[in-house]
PDB file of N, CA and C in Angstrom:
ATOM      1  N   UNK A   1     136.244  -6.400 120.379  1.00  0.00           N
ATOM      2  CA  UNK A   1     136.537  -7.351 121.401  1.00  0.00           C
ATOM      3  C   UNK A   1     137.905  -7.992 121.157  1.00  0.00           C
ATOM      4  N   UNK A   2     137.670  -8.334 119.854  1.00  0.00           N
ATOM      5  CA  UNK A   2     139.602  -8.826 119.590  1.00  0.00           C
ATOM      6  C   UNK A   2     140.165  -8.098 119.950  1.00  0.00           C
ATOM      7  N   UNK A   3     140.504  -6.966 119.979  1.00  0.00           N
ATOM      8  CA  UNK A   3     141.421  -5.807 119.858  1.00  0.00           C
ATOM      9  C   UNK A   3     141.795  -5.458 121.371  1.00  0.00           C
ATOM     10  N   UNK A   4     140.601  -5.536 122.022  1.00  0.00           N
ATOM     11  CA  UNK A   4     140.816  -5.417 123.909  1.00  0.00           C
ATOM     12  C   UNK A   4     141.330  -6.886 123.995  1.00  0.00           C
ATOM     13  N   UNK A   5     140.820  -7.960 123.920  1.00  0.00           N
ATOM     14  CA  UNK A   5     140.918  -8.927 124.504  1.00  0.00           C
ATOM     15  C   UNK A   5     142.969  -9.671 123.724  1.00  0.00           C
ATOM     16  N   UNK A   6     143.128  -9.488 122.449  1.00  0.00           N
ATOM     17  CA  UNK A   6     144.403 -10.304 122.109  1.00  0.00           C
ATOM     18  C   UNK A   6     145.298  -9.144 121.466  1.00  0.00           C
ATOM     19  N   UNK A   7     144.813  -7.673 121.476  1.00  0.00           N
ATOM     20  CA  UNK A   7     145.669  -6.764 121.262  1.00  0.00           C
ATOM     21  C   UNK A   7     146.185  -6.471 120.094  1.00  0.00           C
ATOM     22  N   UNK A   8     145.534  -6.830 119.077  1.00  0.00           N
ATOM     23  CA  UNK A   8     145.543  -7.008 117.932  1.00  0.00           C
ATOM     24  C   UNK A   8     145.113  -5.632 116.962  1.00  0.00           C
ATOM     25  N   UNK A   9     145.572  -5.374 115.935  1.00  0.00           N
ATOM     26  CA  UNK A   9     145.548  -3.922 115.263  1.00  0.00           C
ATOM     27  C   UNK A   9     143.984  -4.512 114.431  1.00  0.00           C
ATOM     28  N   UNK A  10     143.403  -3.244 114.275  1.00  0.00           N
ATOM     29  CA  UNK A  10     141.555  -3.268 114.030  1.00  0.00           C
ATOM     30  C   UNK A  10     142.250  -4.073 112.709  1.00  0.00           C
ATOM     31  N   UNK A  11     142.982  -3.911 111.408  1.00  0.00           N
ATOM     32  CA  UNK A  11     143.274  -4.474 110.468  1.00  0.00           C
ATOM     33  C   UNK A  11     142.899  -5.891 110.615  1.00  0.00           C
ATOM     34  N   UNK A  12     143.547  -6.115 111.685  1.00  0.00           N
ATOM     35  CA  UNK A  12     144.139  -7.363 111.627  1.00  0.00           C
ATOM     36  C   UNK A  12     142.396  -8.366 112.118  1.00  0.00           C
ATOM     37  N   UNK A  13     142.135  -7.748 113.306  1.00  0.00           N
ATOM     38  CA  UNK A  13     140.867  -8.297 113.569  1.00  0.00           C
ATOM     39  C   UNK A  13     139.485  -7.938 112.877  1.00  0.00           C
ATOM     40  N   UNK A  14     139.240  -7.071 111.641  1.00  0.00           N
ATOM     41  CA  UNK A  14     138.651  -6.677 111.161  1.00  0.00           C
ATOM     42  C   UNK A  14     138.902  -8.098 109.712  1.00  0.00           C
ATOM     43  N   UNK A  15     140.070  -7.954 109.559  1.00  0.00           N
ATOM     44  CA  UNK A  15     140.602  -9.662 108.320  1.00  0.00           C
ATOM     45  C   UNK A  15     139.472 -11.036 108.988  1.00  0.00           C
ATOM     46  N   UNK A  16     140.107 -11.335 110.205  1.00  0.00           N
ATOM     47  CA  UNK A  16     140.065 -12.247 110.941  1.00  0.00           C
ATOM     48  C   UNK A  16     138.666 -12.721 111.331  1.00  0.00           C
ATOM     49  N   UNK A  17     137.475 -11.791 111.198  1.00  0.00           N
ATOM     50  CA  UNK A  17     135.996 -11.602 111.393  1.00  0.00           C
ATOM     51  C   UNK A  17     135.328 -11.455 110.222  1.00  0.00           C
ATOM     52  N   UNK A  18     136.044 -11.056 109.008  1.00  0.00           N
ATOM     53  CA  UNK A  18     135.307 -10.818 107.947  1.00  0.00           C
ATOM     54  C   UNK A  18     134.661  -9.594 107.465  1.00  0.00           C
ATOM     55  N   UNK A  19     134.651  -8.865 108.829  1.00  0.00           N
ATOM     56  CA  UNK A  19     134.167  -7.363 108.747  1.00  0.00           C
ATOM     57  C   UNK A  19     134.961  -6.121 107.535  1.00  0.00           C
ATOM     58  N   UNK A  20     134.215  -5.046 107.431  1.00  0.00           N
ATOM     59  CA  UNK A  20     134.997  -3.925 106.525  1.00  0.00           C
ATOM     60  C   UNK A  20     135.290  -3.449 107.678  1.00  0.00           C
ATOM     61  N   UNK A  21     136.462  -2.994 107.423  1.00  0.00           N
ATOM     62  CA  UNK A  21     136.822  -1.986 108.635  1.00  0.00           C
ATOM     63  C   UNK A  21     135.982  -0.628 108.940  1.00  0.00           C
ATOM     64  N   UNK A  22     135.106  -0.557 108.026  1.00  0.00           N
ATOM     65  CA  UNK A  22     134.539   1.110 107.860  1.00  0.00           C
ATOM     66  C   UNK A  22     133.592   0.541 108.598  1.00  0.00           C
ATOM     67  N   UNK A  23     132.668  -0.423 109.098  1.00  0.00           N
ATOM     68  CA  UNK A  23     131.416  -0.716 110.165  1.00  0.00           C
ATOM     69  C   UNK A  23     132.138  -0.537 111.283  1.00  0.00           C
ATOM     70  N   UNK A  24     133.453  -0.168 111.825  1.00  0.00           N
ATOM     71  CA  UNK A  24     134.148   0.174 113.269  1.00  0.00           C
ATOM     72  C   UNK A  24     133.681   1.591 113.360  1.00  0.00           C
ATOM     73  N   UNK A  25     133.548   2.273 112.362  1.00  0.00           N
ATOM     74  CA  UNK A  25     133.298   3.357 112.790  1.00  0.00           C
ATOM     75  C   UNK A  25     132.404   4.438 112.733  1.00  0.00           C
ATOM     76  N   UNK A  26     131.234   3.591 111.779  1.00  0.00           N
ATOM     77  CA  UNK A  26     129.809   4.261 111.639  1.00  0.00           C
ATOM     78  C   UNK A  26     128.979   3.557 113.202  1.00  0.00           C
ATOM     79  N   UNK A  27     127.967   4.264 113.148  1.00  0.00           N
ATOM     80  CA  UNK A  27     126.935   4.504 114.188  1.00  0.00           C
ATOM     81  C   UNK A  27     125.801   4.223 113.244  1.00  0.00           C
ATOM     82  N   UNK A  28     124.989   4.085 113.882  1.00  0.00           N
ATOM     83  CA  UNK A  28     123.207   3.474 113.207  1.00  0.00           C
ATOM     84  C   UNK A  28     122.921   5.117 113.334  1.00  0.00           C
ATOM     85  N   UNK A  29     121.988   5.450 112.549  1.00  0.00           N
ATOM     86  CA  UNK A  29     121.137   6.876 112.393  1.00  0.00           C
ATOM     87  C   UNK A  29     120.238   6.464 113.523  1.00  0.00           C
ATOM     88  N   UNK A  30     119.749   7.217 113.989  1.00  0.00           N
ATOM     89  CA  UNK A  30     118.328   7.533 115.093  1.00  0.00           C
ATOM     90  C   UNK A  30     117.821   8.074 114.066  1.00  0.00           C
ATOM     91  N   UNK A  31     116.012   7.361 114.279  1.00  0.00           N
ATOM     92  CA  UNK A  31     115.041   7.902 113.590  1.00  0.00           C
ATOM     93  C   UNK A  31     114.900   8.997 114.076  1.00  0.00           C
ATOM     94  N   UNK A  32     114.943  10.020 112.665  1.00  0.00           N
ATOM     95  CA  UNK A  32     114.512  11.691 113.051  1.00  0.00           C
ATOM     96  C   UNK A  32     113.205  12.152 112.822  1.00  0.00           C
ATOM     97  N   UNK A  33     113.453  13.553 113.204  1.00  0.00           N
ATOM     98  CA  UNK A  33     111.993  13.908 113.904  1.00  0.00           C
ATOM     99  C   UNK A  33     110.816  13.866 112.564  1.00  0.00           C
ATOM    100  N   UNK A  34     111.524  13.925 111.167  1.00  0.00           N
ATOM    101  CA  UNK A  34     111.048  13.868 110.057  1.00  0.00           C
ATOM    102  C   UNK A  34     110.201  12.856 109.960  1.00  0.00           C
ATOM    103  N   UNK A  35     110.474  11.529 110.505  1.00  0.00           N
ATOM    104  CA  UNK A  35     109.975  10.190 110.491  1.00  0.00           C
ATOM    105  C   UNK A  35     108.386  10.276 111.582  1.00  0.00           C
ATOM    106  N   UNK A  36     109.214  10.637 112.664  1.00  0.00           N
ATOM    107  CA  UNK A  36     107.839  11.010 113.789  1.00  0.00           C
ATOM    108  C   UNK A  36     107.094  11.840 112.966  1.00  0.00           C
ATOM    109  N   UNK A  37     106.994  12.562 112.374  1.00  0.00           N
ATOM    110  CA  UNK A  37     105.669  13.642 111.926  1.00  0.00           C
ATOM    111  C   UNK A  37     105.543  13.066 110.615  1.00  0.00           C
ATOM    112  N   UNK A  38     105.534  12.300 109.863  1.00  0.00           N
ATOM    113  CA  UNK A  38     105.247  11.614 108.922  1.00  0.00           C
ATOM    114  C   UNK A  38     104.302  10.479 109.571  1.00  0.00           C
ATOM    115  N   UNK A  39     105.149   9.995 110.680  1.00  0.00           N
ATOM    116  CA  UNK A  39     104.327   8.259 110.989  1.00  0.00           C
ATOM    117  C   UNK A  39     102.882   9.210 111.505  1.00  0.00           C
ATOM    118  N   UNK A  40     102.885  10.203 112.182  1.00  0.00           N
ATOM    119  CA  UNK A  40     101.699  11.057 112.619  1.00  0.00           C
ATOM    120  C   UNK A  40     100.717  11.257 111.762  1.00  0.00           C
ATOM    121  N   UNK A  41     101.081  11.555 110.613  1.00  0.00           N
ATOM    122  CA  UNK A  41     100.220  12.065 109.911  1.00  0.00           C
ATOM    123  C   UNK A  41      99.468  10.830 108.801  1.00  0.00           C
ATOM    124  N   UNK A  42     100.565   9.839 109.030  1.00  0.00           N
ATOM    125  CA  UNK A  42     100.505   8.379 108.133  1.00  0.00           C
ATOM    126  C   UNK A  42      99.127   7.797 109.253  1.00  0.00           C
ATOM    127  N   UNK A  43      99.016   8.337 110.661  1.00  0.00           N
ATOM    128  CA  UNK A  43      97.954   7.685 110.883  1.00  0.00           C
ATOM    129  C   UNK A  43      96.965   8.267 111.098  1.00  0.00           C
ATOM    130  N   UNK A  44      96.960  10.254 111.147  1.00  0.00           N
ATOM    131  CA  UNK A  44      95.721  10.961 110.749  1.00  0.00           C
ATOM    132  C   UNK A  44      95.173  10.370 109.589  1.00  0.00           C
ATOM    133  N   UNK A  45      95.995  10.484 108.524  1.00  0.00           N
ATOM    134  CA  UNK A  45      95.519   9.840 107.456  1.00  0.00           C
ATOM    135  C   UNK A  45      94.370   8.563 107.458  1.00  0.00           C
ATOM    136  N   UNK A  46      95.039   7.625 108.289  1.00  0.00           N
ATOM    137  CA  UNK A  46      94.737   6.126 108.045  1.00  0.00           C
ATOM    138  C   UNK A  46      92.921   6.296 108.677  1.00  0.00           C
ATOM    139  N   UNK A  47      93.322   7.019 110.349  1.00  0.00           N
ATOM    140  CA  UNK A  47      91.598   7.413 110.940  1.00  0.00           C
ATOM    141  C   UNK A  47      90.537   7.915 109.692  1.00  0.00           C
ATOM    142  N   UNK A  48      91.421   9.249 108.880  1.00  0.00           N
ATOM    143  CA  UNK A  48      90.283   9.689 108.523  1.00  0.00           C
ATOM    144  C   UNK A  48      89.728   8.775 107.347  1.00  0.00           C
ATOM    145  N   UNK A  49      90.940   8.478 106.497  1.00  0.00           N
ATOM    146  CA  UNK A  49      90.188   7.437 105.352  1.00  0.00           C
ATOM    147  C   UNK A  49      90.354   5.573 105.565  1.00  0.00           C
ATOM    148  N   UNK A  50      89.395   4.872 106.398  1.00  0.00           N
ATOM    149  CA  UNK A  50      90.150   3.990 106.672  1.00  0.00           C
ATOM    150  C   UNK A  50      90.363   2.977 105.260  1.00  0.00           C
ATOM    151  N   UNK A  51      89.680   3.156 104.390  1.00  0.00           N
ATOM    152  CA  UNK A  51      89.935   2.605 103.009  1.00  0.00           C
ATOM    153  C   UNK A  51      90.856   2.561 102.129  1.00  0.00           C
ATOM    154  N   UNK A  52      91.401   3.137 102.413  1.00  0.00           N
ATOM    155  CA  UNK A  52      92.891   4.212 101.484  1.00  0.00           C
ATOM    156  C   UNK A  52      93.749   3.039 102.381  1.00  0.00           C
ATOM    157  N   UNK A  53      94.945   3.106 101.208  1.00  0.00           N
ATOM    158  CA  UNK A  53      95.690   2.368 101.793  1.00  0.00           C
ATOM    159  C   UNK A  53      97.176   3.068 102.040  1.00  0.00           C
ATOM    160  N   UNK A  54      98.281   2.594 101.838  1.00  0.00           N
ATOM    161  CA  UNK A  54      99.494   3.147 102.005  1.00  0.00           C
ATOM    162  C   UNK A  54      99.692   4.444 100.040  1.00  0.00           C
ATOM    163  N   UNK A  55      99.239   3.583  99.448  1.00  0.00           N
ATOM    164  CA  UNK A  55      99.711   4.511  98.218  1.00  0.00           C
ATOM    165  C   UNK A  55      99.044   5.518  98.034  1.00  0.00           C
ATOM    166  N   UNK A  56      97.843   5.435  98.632  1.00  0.00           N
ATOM    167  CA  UNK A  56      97.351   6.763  98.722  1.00  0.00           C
ATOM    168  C   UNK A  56      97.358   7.779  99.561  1.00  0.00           C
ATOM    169  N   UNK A  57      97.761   7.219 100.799  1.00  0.00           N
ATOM    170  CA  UNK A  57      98.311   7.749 102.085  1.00  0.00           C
ATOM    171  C   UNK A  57     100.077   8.241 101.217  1.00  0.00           C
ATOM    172  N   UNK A  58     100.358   8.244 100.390  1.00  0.00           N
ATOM    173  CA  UNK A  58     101.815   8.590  99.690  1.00  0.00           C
ATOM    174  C   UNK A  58     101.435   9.931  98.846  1.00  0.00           C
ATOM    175  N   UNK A  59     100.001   9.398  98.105  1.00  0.00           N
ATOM    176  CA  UNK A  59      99.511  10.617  97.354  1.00  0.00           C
ATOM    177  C   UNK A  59      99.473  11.970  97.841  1.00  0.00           C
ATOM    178  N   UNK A  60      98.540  11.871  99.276  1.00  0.00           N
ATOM    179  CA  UNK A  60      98.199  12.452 100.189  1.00  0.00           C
ATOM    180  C   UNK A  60      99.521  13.364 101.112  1.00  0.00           C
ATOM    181  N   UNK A  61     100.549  12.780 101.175  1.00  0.00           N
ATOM    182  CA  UNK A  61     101.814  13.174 101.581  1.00  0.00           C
ATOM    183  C   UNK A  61     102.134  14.276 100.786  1.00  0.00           C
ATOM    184  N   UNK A  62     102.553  13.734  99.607  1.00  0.00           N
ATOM    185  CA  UNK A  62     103.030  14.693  98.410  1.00  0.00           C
ATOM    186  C   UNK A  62     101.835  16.027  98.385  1.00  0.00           C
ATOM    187  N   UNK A  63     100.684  15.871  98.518  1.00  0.00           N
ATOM    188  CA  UNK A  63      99.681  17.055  98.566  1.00  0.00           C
ATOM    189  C   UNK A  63     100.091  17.806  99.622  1.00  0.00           C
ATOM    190  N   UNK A  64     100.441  16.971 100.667  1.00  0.00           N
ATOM    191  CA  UNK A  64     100.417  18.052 102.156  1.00  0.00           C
ATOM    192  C   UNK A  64     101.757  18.679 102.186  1.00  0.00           C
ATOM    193  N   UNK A  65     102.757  18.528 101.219  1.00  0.00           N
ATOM    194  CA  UNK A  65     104.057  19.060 100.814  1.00  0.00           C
ATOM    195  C   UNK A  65     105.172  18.223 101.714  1.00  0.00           C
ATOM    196  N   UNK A  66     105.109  16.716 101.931  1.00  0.00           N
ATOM    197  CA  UNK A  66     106.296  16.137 102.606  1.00  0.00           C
ATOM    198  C   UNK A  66     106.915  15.663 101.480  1.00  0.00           C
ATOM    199  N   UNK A  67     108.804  15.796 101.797  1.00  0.00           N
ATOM    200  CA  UNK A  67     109.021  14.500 100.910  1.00  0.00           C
ATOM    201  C   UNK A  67     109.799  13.673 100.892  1.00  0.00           C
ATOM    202  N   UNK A  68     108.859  12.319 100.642  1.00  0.00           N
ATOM    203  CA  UNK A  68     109.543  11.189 100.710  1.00  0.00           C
ATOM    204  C   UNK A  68     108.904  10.067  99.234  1.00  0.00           C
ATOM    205  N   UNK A  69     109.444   9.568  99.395  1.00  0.00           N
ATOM    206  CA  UNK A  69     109.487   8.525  98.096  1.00  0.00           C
ATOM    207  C   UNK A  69     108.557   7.287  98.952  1.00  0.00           C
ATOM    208  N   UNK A  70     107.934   6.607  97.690  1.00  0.00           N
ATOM    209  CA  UNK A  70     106.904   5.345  98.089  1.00  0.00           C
ATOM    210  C   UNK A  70     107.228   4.097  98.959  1.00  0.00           C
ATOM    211  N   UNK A  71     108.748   4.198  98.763  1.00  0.00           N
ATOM    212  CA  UNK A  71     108.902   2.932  99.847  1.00  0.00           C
ATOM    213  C   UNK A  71     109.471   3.173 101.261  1.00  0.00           C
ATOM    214  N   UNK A  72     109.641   4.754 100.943  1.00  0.00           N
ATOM    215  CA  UNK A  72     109.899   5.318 102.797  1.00  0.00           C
ATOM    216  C   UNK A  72     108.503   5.147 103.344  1.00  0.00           C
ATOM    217  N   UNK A  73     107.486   5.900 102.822  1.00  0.00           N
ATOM    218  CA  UNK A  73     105.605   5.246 102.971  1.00  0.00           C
ATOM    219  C   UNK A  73     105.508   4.259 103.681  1.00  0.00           C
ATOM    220  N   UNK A  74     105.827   3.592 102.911  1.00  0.00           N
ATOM    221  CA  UNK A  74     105.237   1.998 102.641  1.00  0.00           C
ATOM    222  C   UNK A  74     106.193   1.339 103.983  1.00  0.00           C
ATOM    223  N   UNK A  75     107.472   1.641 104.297  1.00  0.00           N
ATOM    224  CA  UNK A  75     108.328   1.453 105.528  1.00  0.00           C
ATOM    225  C   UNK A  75     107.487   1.822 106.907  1.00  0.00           C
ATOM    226  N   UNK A  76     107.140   3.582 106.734  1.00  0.00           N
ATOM    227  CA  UNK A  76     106.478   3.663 108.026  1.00  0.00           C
ATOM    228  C   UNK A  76     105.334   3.600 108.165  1.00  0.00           C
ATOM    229  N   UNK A  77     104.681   2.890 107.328  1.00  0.00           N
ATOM    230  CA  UNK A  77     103.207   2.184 107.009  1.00  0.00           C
ATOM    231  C   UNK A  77     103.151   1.206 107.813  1.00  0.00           C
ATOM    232  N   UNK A  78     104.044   0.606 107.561  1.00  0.00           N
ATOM    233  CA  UNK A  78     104.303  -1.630 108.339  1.00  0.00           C
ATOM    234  C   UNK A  78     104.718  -0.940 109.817  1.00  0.00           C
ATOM    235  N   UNK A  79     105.840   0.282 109.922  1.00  0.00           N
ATOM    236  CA  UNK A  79     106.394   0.622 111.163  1.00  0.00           C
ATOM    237  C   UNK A  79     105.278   0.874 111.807  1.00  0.00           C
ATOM    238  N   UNK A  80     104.035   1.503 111.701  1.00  0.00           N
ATOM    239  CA  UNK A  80     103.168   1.963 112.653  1.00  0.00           C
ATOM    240  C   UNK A  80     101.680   1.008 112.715  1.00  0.00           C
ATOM    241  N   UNK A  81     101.708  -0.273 112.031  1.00  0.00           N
ATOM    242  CA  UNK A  81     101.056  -1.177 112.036  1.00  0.00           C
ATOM    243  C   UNK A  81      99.791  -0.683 111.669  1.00  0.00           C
ATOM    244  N   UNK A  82     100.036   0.039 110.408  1.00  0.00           N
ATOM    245  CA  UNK A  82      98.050   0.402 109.768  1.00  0.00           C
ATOM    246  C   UNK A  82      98.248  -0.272 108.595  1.00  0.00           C
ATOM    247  N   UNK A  83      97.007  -0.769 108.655  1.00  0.00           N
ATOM    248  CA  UNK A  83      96.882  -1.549 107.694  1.00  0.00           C
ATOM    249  C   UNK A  83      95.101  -1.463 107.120  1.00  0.00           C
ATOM    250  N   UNK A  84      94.857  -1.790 106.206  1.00  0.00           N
ATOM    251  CA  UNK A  84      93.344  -2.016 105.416  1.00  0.00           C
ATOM    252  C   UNK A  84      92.438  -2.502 105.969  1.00  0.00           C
ATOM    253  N   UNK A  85      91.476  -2.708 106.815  1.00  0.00           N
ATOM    254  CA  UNK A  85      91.169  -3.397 107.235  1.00  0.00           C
ATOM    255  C   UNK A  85      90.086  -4.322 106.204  1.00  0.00           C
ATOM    256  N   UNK A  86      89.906  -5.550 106.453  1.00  0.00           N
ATOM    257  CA  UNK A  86      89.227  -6.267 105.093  1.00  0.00           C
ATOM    258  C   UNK A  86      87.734  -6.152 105.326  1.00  0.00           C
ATOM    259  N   UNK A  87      87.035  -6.003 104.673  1.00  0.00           N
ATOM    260  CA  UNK A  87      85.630  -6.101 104.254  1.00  0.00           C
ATOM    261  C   UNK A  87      84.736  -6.885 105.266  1.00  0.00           C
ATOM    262  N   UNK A  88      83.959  -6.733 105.529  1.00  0.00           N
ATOM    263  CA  UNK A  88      82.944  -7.419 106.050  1.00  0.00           C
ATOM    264  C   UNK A  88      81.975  -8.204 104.949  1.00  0.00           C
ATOM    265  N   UNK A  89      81.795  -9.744 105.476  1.00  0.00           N
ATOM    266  CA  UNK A  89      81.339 -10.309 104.951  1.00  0.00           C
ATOM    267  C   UNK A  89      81.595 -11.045 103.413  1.00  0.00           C
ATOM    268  N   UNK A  90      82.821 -10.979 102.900  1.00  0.00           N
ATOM    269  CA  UNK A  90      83.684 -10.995 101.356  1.00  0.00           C
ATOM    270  C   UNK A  90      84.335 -12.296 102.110  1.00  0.00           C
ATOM    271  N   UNK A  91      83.801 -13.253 100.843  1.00  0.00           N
ATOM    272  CA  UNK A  91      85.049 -14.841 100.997  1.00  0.00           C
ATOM    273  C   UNK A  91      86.230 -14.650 100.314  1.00  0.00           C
ATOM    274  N   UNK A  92      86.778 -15.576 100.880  1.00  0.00           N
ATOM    275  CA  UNK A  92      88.395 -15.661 100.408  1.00  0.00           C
ATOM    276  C   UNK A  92      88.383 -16.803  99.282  1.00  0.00           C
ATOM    277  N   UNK A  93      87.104 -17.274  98.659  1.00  0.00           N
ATOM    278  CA  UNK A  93      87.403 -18.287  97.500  1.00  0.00           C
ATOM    279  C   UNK A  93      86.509 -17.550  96.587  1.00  0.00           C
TER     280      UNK A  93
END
């Protein structure tokens, strides 16, 4: 916007904002298709065992030959909103 609006060299308005100049010219990744067939299977998973939680839903990954590391899991775990569901009838004191 500096740069259209006061004509100013990216240097200069890149100083002036605080920015690195290298965020002018990356792009955000789009989630790939790797992610979709993981979150898929992160929630076959979740139907068939609803007890199991994310680390074992990680175990379960590594068996079915995907790979990703525990906190990519654990990312599209929260991303696809499965979660444990708690016990019936168990107090919280």
């Amino acid at each position: 916007m500096l740069r259209r609006q006061f004509g100013v060299s990216e240097r200069r308005a890149c100083r002036v904002t605080g920015q690195a100049r290298s965020t002018q010219r990356s792009s955000p990744k789009a989630p790939g298709d790797a992610d979709e067939e993981l979150m898929g299977f992160l929630a076959r998973f979740a139907l068939e065992h609803p007890r199991h939680g994310y680390k074992r839903a990680f175990r379960a990954t590594r068996e079915a030959g995907y790979q990703a590391n525990l906190k990519r899991i654990h990312r599209l775990w929260i991303k696809a909103g499965l979660k444990v569901p708690s016990r019936k009838g168990e107090s919280a004191g």
